[in-house]
PDB file of N, CA and C in Angstrom:
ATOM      1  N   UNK A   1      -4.267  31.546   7.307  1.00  0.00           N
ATOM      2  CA  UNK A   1      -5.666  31.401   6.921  1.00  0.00           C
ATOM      3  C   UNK A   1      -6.045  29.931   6.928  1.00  0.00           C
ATOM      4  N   UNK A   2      -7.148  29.835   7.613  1.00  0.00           N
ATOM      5  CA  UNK A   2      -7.985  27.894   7.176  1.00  0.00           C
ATOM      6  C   UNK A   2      -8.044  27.575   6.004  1.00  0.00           C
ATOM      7  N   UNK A   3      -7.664  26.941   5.655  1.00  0.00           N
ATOM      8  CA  UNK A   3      -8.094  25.766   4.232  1.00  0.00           C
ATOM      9  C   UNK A   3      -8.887  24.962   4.527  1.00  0.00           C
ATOM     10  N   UNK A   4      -9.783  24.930   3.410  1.00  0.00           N
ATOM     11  CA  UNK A   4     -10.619  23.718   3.498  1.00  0.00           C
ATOM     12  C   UNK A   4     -10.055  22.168   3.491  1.00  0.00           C
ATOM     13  N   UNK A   5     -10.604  21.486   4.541  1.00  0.00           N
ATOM     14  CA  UNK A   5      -9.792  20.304   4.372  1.00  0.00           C
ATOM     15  C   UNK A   5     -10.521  19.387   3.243  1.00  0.00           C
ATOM     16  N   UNK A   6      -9.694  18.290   2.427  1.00  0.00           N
ATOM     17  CA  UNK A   6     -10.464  17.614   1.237  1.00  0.00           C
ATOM     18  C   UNK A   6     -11.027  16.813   2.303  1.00  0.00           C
ATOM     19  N   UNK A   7     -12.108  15.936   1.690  1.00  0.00           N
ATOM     20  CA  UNK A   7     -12.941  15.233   1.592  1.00  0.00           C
ATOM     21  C   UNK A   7     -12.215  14.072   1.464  1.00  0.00           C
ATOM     22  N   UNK A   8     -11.656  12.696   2.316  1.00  0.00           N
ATOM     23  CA  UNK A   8     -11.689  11.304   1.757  1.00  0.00           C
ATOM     24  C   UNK A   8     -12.147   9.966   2.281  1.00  0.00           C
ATOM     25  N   UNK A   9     -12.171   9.456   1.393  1.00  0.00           N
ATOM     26  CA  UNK A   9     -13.096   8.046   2.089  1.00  0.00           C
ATOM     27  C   UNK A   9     -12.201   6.680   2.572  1.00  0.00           C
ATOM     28  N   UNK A  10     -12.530   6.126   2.804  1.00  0.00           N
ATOM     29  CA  UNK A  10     -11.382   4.886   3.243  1.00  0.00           C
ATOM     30  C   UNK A  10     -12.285   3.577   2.571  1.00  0.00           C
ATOM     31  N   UNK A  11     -11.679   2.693   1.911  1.00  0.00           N
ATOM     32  CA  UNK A  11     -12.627   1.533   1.546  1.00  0.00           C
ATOM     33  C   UNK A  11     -11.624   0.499   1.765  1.00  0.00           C
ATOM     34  N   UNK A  12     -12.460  -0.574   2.707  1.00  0.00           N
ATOM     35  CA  UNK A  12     -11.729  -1.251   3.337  1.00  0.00           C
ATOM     36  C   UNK A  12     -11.579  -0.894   5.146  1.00  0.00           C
ATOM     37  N   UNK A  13     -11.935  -0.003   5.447  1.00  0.00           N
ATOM     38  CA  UNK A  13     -11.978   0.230   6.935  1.00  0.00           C
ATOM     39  C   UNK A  13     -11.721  -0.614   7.847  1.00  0.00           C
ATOM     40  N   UNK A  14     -12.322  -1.819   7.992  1.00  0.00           N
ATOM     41  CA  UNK A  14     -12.617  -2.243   8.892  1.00  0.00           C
ATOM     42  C   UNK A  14     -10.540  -3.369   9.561  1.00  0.00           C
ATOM     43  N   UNK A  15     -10.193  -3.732   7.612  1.00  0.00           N
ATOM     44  CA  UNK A  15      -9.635  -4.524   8.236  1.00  0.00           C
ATOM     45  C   UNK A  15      -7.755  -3.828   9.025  1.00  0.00           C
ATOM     46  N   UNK A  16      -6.943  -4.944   9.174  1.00  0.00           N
ATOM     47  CA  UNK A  16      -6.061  -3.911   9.470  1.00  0.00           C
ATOM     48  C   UNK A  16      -5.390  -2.704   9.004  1.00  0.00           C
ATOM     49  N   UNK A  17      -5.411  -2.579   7.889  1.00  0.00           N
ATOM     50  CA  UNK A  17      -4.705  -1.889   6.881  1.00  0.00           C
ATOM     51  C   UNK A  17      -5.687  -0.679   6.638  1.00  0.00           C
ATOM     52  N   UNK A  18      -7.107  -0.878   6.583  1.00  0.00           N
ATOM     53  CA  UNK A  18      -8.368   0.091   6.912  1.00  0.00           C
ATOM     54  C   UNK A  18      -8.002   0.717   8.386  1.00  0.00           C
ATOM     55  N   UNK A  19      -7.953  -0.171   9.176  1.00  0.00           N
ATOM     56  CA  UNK A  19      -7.437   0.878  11.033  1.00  0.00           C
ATOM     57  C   UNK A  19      -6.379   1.530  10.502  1.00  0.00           C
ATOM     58  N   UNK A  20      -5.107   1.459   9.839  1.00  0.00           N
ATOM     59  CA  UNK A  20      -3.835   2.562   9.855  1.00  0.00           C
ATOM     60  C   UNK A  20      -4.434   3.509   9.439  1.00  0.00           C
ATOM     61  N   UNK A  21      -5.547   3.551   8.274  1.00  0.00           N
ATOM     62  CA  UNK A  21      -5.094   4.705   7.611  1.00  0.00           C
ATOM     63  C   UNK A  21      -6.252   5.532   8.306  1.00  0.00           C
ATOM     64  N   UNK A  22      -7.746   4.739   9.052  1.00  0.00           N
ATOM     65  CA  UNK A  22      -7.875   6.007   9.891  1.00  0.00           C
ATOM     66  C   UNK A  22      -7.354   6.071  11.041  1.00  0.00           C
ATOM     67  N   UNK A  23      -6.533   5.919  11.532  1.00  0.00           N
ATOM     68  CA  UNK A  23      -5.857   6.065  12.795  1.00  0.00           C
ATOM     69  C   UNK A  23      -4.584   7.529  12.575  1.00  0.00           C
ATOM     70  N   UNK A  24      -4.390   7.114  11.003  1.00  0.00           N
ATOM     71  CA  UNK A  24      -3.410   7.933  10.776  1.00  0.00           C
ATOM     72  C   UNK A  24      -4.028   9.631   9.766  1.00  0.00           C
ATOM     73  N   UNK A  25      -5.392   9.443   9.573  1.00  0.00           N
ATOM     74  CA  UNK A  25      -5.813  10.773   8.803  1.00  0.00           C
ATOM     75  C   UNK A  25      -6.710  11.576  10.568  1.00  0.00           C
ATOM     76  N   UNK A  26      -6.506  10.576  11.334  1.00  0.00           N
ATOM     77  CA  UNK A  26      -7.262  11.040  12.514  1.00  0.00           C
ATOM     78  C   UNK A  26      -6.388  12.868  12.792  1.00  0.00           C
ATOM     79  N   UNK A  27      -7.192  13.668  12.996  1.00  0.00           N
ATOM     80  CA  UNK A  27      -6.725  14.966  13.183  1.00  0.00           C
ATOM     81  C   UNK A  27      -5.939  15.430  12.010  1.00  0.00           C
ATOM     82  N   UNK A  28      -5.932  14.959  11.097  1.00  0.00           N
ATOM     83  CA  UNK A  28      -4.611  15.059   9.708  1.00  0.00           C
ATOM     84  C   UNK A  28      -5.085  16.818   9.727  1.00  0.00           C
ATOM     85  N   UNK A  29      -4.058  17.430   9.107  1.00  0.00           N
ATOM     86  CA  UNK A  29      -4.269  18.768   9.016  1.00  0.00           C
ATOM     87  C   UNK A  29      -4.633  18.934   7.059  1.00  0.00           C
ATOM     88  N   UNK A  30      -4.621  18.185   6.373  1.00  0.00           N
ATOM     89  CA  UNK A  30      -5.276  18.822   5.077  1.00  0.00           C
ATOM     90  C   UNK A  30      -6.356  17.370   4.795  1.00  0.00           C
ATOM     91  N   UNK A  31      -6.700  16.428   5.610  1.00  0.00           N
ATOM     92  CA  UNK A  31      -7.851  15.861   4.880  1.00  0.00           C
ATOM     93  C   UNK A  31      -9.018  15.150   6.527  1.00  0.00           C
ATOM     94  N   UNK A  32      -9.979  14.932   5.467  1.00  0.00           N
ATOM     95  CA  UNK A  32     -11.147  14.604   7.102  1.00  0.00           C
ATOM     96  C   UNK A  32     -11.503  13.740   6.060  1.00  0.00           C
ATOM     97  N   UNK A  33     -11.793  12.534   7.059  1.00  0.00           N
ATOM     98  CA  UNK A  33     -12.428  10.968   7.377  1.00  0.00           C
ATOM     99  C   UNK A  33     -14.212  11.562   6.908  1.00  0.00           C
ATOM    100  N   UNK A  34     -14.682  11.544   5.441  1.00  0.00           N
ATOM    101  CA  UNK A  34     -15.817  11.524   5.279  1.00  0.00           C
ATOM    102  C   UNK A  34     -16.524  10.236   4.841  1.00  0.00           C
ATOM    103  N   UNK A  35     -16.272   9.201   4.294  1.00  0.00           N
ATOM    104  CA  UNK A  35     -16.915   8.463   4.254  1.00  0.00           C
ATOM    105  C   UNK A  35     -16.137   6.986   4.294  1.00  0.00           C
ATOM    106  N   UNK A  36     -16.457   6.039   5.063  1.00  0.00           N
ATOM    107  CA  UNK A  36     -15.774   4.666   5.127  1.00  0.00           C
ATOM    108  C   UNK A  36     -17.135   3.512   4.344  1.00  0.00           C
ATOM    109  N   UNK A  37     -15.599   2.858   3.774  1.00  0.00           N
ATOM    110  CA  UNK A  37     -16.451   1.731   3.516  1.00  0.00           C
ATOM    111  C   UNK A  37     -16.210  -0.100   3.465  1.00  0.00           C
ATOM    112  N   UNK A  38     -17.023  -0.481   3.204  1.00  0.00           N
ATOM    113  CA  UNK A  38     -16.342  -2.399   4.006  1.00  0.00           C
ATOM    114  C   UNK A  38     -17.256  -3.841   3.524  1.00  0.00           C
ATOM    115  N   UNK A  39     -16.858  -4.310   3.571  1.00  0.00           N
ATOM    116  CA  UNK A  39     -18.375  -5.412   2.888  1.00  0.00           C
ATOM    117  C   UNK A  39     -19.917  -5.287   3.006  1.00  0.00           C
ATOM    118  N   UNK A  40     -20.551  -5.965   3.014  1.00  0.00           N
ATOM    119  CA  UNK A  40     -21.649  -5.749   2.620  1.00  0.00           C
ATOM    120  C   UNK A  40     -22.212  -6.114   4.514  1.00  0.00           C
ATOM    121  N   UNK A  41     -21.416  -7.149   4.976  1.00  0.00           N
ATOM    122  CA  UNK A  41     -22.131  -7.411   6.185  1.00  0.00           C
ATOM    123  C   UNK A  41     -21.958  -6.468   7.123  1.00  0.00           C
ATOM    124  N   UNK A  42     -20.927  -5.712   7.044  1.00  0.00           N
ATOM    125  CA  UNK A  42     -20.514  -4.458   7.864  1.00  0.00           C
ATOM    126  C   UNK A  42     -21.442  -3.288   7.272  1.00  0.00           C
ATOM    127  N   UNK A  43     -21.889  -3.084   6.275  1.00  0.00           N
ATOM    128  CA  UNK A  43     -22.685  -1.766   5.678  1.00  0.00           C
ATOM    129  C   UNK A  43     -23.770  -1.741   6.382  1.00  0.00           C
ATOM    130  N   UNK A  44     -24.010  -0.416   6.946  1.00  0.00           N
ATOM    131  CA  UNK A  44     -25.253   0.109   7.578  1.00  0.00           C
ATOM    132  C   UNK A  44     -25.361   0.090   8.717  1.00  0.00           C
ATOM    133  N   UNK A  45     -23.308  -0.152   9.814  1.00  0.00           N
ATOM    134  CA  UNK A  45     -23.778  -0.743  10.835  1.00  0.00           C
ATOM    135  C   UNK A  45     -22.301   0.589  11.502  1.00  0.00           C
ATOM    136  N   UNK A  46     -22.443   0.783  12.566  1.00  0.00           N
ATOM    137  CA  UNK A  46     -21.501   1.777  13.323  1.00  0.00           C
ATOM    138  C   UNK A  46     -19.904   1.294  13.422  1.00  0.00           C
ATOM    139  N   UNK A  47     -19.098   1.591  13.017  1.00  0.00           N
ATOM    140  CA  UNK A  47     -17.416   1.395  12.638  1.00  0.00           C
ATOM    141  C   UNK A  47     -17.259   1.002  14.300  1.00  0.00           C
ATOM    142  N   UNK A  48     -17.554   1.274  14.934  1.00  0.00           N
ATOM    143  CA  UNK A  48     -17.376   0.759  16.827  1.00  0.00           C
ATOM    144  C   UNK A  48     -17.617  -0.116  17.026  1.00  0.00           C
ATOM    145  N   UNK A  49     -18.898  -0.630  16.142  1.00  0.00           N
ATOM    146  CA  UNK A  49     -20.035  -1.912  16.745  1.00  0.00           C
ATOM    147  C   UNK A  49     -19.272  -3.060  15.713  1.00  0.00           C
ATOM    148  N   UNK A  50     -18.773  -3.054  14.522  1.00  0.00           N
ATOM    149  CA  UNK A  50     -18.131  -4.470  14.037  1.00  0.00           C
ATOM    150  C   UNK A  50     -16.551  -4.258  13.813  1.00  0.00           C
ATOM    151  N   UNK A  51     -15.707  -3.213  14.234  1.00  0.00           N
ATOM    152  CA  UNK A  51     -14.180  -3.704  13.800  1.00  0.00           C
ATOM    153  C   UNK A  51     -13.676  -4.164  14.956  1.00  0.00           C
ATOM    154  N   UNK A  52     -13.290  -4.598  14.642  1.00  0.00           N
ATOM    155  CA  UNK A  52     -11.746  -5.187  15.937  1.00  0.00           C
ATOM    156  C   UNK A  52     -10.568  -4.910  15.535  1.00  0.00           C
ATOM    157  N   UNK A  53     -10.416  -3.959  15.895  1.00  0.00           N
ATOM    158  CA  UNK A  53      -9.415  -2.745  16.444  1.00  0.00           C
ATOM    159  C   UNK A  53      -8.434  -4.193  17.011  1.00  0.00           C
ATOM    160  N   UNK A  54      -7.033  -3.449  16.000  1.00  0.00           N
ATOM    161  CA  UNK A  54      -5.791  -4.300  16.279  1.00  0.00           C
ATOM    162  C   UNK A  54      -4.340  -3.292  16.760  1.00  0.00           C
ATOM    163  N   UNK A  55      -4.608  -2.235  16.418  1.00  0.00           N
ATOM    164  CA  UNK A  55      -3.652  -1.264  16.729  1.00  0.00           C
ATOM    165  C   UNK A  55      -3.574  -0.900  18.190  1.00  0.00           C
ATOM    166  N   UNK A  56      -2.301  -0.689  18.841  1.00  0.00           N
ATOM    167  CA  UNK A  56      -1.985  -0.563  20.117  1.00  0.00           C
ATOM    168  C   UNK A  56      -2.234   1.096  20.450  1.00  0.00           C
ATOM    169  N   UNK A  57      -3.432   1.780  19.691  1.00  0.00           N
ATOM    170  CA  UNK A  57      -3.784   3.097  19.818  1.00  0.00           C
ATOM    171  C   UNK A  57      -5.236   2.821  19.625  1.00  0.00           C
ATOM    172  N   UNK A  58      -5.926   3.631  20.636  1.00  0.00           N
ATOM    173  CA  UNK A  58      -7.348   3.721  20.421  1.00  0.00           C
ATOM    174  C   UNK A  58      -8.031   4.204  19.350  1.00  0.00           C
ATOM    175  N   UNK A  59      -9.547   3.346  19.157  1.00  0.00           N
ATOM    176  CA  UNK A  59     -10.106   4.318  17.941  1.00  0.00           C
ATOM    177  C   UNK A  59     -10.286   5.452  18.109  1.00  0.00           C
ATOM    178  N   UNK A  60     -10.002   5.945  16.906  1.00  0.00           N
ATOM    179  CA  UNK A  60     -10.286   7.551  17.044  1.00  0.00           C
ATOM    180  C   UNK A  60     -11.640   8.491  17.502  1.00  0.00           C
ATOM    181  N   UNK A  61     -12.225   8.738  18.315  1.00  0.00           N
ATOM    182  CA  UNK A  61     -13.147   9.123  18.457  1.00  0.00           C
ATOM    183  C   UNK A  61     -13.969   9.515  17.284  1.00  0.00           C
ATOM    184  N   UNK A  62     -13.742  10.112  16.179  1.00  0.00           N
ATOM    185  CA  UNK A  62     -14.496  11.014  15.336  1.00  0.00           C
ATOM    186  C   UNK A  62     -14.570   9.370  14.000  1.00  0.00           C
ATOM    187  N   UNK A  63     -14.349   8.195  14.231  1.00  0.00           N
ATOM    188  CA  UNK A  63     -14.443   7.451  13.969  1.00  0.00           C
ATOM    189  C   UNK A  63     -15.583   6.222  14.056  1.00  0.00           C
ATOM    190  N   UNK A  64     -15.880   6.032  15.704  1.00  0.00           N
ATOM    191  CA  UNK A  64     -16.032   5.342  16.058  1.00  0.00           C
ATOM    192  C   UNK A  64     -17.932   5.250  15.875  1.00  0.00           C
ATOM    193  N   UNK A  65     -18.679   6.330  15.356  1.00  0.00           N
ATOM    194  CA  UNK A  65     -20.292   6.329  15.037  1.00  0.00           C
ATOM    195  C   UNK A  65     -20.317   6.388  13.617  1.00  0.00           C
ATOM    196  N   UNK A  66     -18.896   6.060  13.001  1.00  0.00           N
ATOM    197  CA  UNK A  66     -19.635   6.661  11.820  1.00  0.00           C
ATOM    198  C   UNK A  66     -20.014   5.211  11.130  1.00  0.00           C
ATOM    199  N   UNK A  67     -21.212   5.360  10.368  1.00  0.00           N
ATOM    200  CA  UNK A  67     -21.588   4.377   9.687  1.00  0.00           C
ATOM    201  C   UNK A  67     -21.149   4.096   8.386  1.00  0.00           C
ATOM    202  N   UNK A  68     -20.691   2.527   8.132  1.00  0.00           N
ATOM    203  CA  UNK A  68     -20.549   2.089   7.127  1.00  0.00           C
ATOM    204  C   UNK A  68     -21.145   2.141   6.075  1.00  0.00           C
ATOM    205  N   UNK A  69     -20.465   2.186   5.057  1.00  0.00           N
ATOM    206  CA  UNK A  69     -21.246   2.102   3.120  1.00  0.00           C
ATOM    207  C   UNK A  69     -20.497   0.658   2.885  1.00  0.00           C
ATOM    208  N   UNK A  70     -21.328   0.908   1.271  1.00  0.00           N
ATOM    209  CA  UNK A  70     -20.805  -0.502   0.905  1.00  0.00           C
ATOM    210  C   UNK A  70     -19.511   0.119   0.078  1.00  0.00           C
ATOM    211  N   UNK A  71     -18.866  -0.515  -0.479  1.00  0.00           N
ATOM    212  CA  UNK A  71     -17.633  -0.044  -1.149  1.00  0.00           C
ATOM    213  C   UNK A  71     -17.863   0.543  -2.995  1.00  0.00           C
ATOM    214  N   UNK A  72     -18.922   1.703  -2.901  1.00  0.00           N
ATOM    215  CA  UNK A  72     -19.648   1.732  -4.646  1.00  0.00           C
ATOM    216  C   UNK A  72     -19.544   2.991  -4.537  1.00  0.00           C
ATOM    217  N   UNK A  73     -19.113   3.519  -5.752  1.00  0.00           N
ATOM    218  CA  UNK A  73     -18.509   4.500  -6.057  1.00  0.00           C
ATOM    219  C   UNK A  73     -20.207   5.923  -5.455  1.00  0.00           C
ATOM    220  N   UNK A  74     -21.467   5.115  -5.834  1.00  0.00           N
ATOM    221  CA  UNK A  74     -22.473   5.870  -5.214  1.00  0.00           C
ATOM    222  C   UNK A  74     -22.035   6.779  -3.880  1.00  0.00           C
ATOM    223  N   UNK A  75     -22.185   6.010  -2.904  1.00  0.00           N
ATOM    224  CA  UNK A  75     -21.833   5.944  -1.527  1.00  0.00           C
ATOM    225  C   UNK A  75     -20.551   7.047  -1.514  1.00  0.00           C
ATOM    226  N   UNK A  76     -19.975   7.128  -2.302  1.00  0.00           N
ATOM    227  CA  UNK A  76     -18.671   8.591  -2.099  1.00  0.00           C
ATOM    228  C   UNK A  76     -18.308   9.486  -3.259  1.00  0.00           C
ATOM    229  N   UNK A  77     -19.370  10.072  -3.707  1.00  0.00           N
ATOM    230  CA  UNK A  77     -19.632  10.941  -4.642  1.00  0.00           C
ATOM    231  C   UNK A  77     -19.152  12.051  -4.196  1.00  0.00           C
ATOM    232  N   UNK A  78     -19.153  12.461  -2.377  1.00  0.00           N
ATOM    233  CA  UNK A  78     -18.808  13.425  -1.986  1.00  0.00           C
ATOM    234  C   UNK A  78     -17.426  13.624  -2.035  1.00  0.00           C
ATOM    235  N   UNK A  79     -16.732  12.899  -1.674  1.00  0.00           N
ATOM    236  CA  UNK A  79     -15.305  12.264  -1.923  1.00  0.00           C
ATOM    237  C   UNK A  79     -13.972  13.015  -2.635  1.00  0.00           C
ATOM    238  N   UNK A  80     -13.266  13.882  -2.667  1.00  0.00           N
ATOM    239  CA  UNK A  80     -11.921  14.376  -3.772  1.00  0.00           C
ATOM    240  C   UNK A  80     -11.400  13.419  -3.979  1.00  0.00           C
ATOM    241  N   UNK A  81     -11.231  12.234  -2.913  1.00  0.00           N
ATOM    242  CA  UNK A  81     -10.248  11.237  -3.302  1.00  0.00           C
ATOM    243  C   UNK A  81     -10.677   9.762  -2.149  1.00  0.00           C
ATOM    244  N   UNK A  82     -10.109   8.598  -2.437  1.00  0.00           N
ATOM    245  CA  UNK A  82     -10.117   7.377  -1.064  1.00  0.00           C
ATOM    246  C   UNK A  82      -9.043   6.566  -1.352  1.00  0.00           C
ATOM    247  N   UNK A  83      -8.649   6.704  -0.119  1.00  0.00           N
ATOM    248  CA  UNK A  83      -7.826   4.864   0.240  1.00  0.00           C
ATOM    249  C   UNK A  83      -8.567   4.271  -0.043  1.00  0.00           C
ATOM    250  N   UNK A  84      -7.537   3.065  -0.585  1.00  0.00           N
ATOM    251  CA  UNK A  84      -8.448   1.685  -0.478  1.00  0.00           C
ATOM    252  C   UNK A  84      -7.309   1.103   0.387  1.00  0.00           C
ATOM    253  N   UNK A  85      -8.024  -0.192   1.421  1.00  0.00           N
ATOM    254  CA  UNK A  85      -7.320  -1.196   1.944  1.00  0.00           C
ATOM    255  C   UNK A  85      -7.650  -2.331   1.280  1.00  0.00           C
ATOM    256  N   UNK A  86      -8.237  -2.194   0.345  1.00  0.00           N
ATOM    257  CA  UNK A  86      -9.457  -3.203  -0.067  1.00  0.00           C
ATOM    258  C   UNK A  86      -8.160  -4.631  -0.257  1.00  0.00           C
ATOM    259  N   UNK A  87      -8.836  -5.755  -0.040  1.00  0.00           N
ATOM    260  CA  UNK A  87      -7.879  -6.843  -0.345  1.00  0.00           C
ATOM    261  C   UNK A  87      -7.749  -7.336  -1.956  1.00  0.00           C
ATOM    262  N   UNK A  88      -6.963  -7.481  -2.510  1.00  0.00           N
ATOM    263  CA  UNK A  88      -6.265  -7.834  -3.597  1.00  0.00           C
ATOM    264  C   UNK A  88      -7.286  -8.557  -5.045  1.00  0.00           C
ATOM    265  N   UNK A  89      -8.102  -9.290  -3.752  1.00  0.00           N
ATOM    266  CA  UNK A  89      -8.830 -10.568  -5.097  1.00  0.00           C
ATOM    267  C   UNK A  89     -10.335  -9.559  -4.966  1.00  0.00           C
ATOM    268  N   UNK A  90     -10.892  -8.207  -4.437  1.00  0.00           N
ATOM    269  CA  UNK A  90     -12.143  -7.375  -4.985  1.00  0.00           C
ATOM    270  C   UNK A  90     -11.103  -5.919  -5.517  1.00  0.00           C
ATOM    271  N   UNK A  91     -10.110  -5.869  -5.087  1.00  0.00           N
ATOM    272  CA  UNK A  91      -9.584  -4.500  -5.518  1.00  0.00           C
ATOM    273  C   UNK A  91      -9.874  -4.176  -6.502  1.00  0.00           C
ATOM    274  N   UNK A  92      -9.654  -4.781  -8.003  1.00  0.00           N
ATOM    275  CA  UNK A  92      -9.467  -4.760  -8.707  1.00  0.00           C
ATOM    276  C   UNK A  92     -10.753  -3.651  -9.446  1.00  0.00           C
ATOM    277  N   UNK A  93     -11.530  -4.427  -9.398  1.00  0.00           N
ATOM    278  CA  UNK A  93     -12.853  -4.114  -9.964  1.00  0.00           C
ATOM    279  C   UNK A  93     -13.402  -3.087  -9.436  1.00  0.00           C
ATOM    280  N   UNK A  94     -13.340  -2.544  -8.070  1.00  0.00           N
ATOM    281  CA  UNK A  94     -14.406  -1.611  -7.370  1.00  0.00           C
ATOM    282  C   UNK A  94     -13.239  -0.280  -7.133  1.00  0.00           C
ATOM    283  N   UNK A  95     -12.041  -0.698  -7.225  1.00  0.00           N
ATOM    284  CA  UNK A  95     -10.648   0.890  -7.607  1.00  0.00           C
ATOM    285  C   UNK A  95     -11.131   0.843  -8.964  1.00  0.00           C
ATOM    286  N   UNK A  96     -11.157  -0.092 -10.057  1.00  0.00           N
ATOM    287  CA  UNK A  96     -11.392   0.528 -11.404  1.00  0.00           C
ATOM    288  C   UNK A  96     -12.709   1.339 -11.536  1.00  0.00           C
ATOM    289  N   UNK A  97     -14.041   1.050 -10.679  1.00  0.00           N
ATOM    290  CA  UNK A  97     -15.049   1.934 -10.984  1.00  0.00           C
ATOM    291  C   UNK A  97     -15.082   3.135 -10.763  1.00  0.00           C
ATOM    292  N   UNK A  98     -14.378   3.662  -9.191  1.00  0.00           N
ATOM    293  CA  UNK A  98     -14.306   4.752  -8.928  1.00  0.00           C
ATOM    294  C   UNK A  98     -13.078   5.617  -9.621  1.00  0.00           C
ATOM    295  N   UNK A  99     -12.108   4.927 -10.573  1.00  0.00           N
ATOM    296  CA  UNK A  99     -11.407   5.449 -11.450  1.00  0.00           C
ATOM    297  C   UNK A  99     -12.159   6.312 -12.508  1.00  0.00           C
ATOM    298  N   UNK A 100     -13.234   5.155 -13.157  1.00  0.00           N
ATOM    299  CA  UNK A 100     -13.394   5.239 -14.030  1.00  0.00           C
ATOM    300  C   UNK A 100     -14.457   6.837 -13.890  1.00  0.00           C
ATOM    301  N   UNK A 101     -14.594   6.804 -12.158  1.00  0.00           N
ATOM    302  CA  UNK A 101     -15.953   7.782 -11.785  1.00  0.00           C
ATOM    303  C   UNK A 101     -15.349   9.277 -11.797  1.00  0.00           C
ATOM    304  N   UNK A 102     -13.862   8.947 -11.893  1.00  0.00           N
ATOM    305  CA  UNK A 102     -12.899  10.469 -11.729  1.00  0.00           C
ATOM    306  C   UNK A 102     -12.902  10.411 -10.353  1.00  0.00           C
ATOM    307  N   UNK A 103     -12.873   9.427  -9.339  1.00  0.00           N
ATOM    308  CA  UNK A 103     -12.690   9.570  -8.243  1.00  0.00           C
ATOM    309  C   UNK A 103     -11.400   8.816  -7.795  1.00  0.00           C
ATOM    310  N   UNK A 104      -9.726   9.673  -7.482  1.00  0.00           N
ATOM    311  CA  UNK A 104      -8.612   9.020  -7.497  1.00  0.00           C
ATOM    312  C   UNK A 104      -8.499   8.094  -6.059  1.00  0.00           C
ATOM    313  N   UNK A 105      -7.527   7.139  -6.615  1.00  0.00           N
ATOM    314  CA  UNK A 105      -7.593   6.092  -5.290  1.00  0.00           C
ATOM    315  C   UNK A 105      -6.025   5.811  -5.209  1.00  0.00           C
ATOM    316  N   UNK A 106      -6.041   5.864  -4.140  1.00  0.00           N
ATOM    317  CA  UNK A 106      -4.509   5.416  -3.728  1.00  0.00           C
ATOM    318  C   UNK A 106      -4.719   4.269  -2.686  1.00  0.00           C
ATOM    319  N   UNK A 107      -4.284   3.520  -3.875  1.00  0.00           N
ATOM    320  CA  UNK A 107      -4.170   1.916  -3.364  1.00  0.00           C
ATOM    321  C   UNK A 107      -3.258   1.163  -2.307  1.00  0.00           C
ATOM    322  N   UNK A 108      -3.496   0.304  -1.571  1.00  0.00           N
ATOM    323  CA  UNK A 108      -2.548  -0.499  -0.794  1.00  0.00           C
ATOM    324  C   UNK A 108      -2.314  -1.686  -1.467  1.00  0.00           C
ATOM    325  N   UNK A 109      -3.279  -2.227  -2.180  1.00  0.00           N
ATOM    326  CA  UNK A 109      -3.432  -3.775  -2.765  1.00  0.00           C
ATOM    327  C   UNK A 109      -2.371  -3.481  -4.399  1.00  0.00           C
ATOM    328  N   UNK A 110      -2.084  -5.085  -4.328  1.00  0.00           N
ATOM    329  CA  UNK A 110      -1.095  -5.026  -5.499  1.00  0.00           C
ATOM    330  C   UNK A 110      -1.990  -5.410  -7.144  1.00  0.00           C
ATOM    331  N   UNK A 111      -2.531  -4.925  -7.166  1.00  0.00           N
ATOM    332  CA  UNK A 111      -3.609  -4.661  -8.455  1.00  0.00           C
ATOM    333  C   UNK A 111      -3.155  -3.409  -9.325  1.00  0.00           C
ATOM    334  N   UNK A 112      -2.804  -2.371  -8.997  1.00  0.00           N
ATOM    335  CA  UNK A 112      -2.970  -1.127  -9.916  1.00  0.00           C
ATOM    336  C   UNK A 112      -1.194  -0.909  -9.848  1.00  0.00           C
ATOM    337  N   UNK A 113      -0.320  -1.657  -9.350  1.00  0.00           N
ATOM    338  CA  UNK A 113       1.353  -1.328  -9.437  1.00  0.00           C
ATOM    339  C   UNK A 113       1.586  -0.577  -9.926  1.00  0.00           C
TER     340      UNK A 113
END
């Protein structure tokens, strides 16, 4: 029988550590790429049109239109859960909001050890 796949977001997208993890939920069999997110100068703009793609695998197609948010717990309400790639010196503060939102994060940055 199909299962519904969860819902997760990626925050941090753009930089390298943002490419693994959608490169790696690309086709995942229990979760789908619903909402990405990245600074403020990247928000509002197509994941194709500002990353630079460092991985020796192409972007993922089901990737590559989707538009950026800013990294606020607003923006992924839809969300069961998100990566963060987020870097170390904003982690802190914007994983604690969406904690605090009941929205779980599984971190890369060394903030929440």
């Amino acid at each position: 029988s199909a299962t519904k796949k969860l819902k997760c977001g990626i925050l941090g997208c753009t930089g390298s550590v943002g490419q693994r993890f959608i490169s790696l939920l690309d086709n995942h069999p229990w979760f789908v790429i619903h909402t990405i997110g990245a600074s403020e100068r990247s928000s509002g703009k197509k994941y194709g049109d500002v990353v630079h793609w460092v991985l020796p695998t192409p972007i993922p197609p089901q990737a590559i239109n989707m538009t950026i948010v800013d990294c606020t717990v607003n923006h992924f309400k839809e969300c069961d859960f998100v990566f963060s790639a987020l870097d170390a010196s904003v982690a802190g503060t914007i994983e604690d909001d969406f904690a605090k939102s009941s929205i779980p994060v599984f971190s890369n940055a060394r903030n929440h050890r």
